[in-house]
Protein backbone atom coordinates (compact mmCIF):
# COMPACT_ATOMS: atom_id res chain seq x y z
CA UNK A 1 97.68 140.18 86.18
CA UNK A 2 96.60 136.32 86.01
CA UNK A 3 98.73 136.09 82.89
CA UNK A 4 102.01 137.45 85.21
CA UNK A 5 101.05 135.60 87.94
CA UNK A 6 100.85 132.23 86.19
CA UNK A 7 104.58 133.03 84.63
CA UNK A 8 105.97 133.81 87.87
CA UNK A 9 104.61 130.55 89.12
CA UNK A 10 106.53 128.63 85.99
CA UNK A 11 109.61 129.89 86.38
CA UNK A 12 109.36 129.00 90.27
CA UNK A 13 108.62 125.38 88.55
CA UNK A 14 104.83 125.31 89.54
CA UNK A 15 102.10 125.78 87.68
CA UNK A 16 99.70 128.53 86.58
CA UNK A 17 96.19 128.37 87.15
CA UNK A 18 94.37 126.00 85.40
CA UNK A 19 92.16 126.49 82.86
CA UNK A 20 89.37 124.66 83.84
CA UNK A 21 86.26 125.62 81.26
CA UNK A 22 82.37 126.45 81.69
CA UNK A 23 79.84 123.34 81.53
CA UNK A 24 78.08 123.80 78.12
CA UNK A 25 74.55 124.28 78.68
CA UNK A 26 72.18 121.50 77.87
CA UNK A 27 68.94 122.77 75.44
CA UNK A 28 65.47 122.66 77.14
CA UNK A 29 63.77 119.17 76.46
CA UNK A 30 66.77 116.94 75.30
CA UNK A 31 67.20 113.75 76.05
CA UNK A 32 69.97 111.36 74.84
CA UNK A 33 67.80 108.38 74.88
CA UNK A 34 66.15 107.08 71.82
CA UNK A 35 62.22 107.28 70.93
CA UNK A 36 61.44 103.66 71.80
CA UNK A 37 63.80 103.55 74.84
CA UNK A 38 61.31 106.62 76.36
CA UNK A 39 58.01 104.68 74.83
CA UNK A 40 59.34 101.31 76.14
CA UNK A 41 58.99 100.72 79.98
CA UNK A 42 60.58 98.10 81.30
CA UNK A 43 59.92 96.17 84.12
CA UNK A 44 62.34 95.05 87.09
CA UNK A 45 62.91 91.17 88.23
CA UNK A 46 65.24 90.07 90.39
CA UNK A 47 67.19 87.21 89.23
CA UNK A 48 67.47 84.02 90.96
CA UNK A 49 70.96 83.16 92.76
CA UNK A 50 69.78 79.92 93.91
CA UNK A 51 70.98 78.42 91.09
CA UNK A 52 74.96 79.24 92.18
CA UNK A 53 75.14 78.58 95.38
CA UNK A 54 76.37 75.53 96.48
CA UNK A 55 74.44 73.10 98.75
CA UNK A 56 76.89 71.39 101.40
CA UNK A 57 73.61 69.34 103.05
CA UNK A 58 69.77 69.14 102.64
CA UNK A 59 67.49 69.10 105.63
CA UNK A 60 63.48 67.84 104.96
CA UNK A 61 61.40 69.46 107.61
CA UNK A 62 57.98 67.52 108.42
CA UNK A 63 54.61 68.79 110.10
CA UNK A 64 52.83 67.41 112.74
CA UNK A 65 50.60 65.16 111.88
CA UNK A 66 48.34 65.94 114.24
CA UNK A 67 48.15 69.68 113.20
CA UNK A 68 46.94 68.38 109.67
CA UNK A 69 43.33 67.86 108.79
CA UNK A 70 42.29 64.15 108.33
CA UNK A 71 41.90 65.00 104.00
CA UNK A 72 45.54 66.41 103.84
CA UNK A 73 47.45 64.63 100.91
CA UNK A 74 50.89 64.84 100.03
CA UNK A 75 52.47 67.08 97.04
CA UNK A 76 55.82 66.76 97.52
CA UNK A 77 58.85 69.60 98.65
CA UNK A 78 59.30 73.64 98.75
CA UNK A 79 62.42 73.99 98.27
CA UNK A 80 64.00 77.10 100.15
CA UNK A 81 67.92 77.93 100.68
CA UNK A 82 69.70 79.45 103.81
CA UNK A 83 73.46 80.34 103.17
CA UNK A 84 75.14 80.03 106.38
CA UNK A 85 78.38 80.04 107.72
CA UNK A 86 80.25 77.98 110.67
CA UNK A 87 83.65 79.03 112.29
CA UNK A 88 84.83 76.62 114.91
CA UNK A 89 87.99 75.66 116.64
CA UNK A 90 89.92 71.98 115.02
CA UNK A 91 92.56 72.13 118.01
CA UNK A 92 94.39 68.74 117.53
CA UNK A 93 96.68 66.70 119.80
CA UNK A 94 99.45 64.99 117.91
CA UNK A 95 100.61 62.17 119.54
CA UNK A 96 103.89 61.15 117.02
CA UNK A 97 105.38 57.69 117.66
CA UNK A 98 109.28 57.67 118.98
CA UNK A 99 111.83 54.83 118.65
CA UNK A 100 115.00 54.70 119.86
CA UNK A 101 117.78 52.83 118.12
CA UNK A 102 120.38 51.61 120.61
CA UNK A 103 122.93 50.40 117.37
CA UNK A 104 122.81 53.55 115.73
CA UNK A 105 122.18 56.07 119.36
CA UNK A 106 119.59 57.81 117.19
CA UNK A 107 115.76 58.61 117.84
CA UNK A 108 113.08 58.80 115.34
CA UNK A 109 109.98 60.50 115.41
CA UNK A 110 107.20 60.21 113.40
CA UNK A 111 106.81 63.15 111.20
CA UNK A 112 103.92 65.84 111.15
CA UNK A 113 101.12 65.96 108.89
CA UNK A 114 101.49 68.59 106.01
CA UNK A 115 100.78 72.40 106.72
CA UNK A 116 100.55 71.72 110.10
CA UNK A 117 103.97 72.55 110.89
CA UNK A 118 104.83 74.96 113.62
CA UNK A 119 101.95 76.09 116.54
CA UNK A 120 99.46 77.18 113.81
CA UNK A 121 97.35 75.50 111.18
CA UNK A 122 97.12 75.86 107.73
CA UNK A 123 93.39 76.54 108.50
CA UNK A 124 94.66 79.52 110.92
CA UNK A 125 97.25 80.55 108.48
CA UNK A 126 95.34 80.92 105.55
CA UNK A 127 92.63 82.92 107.27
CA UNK A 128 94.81 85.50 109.15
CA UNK A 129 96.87 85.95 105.87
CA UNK A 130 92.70 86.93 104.19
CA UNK A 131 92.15 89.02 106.35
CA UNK A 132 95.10 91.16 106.61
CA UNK A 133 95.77 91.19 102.96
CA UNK A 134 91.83 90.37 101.77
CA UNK A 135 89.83 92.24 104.29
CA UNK A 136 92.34 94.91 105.48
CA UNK A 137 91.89 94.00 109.09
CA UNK A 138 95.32 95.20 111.57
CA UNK A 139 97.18 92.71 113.08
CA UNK A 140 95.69 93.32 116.64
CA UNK A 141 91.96 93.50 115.38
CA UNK A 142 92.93 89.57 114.01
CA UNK A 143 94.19 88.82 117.53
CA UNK A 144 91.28 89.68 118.83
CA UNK A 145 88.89 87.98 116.40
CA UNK A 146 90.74 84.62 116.71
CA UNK A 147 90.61 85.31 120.56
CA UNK A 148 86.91 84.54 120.31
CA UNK A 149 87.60 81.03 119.34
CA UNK A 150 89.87 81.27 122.01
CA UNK A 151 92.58 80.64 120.12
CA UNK A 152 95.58 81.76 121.81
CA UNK A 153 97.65 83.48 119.50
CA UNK A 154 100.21 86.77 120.05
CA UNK A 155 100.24 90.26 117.76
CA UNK A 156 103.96 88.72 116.92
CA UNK A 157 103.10 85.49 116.24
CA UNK A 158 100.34 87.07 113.62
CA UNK A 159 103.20 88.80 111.99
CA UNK A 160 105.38 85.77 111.74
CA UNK A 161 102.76 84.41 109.79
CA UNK A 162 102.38 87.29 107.72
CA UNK A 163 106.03 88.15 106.92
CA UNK A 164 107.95 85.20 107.44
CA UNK A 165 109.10 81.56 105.71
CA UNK A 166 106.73 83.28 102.80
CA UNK A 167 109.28 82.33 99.76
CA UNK A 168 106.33 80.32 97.66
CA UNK A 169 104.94 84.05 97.20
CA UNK A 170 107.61 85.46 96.32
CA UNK A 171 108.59 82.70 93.89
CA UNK A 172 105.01 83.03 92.28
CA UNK A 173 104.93 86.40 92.09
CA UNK A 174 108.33 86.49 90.11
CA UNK A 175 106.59 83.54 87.76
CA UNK A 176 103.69 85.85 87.08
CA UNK A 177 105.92 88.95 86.63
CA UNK A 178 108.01 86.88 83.76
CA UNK A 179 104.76 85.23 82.17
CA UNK A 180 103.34 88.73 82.00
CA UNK A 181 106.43 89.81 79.99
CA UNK A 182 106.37 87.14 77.88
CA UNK A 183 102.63 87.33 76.77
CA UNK A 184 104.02 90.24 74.43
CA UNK A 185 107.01 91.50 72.27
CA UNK A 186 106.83 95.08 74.11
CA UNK A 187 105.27 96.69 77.17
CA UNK A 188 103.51 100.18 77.69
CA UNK A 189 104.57 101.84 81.05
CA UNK A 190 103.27 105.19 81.74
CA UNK A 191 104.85 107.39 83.84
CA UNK A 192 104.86 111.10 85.97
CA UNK A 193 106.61 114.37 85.24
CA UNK A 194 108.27 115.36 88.08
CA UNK A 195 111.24 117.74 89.12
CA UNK A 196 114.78 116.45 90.72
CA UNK A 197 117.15 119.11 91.78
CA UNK A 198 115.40 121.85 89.62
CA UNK A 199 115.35 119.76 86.47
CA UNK A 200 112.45 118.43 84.79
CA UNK A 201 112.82 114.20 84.11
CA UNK A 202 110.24 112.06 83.24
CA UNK A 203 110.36 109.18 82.01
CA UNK A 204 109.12 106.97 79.14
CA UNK A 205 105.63 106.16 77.98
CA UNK A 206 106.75 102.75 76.00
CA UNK A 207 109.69 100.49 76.22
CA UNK A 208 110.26 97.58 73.68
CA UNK A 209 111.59 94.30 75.79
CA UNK A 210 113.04 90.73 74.55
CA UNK A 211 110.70 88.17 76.05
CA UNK A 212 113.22 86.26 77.44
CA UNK A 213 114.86 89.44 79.52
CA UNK A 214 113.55 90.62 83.10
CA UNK A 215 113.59 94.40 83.74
């Protein structure tokens, strides 16, 4: 009856039922492990991260004198490291220099610093586009976040950020997609069965590709 119903499910295009088989049984007292991995025990330590994290300023901390006994010598530092982290508003007020040119009727205005063209930052920029595309944080959860740093910002003005005057992306990801063709003469793509109009198409698992040629 399984046999029927499977066929009947092929020629409907589906699939019959799979055969998914028994987990072998494992004999009483095996182990995978060798003899001196089970005689050897071996002993956990943390290793030190001190060593890569960067130090952006070093504080000394004194005691009171007073609090020490008169005998109390010197011997030097303990060295401990806090990682820490400060977010705080850079706000700035551009004040640009205007002339006017009477000869020629034109005005000129001195021009704005790099990446800070526009309402926004790059600072602001950079972070809203991490944590949209980093962190997977919605556009209104990054409203509200920068709100706290009351930094006034709209859900529109987060997606202008996000989606628009973004051609230096695209133009790097269209560098990357060429460099990755041209590391190698050919390229494996692998691909789904699947059915179109009750026809089976699938499509290749390898394609050979001339360097120099963009599919």
């Amino acid at each position: 009856m399984q046999k029927q119903r499977d066929e009947i499910n092929r020629l409907k295009g589906e699939q019959g039922k799979p055969d998914i088989k028994a987990n072998q049984k494992r004999p009483k007292g095996s182990d995978y492990s060798s003899e001196k991995d089970r005689k050897e025990s071996r002993k956990w330590k943390k290793k030190s991260k001190v060593d890569k994290i960067e130090i952006d300023r070093e504080e000394k901390l004194k005691i009171e004198r007073d609090k020490l006994p008169s005998d109390a010598e010197f011997k030097g530092y303990k060295t401990v490291v806090v990682q820490d982290i400060v977010i705080k508003t850079d706000n700035v007020r551009f004040l640009k220099e205007k002339y006017y040119s009477a000869s020629e009727k034109k005005t000129y205005l001195a021009p704005m610093p790099a990446g800070d063209e526009g309402e926004f930052g790059s600072g602001i920029r950079s972070l809203i586009i991490t944590q949209y595309y980093g962190c997977g944080m919605t556009e209104p959860k990054i409203v509200e976040f920068l709100s706290h740093f009351n930094i006034i910002i709209s859900a529109g003005q987060v997606s202008n950020i996000l989606t628009k005057k973004n051609g230096n992306w695209h133009k790097e990801k269209d560098e990357l997609y060429k460099a990755g063709l041209e590391s190698s003469s050919w390229q494996h793509i692998d691909d789904t069965a699947t059915r179109v109009d009750g026809q089976n198409q699938h499509g290749c698992n390898s394609v050979i590709v001339r360097p120099d040629v963009l599919i």
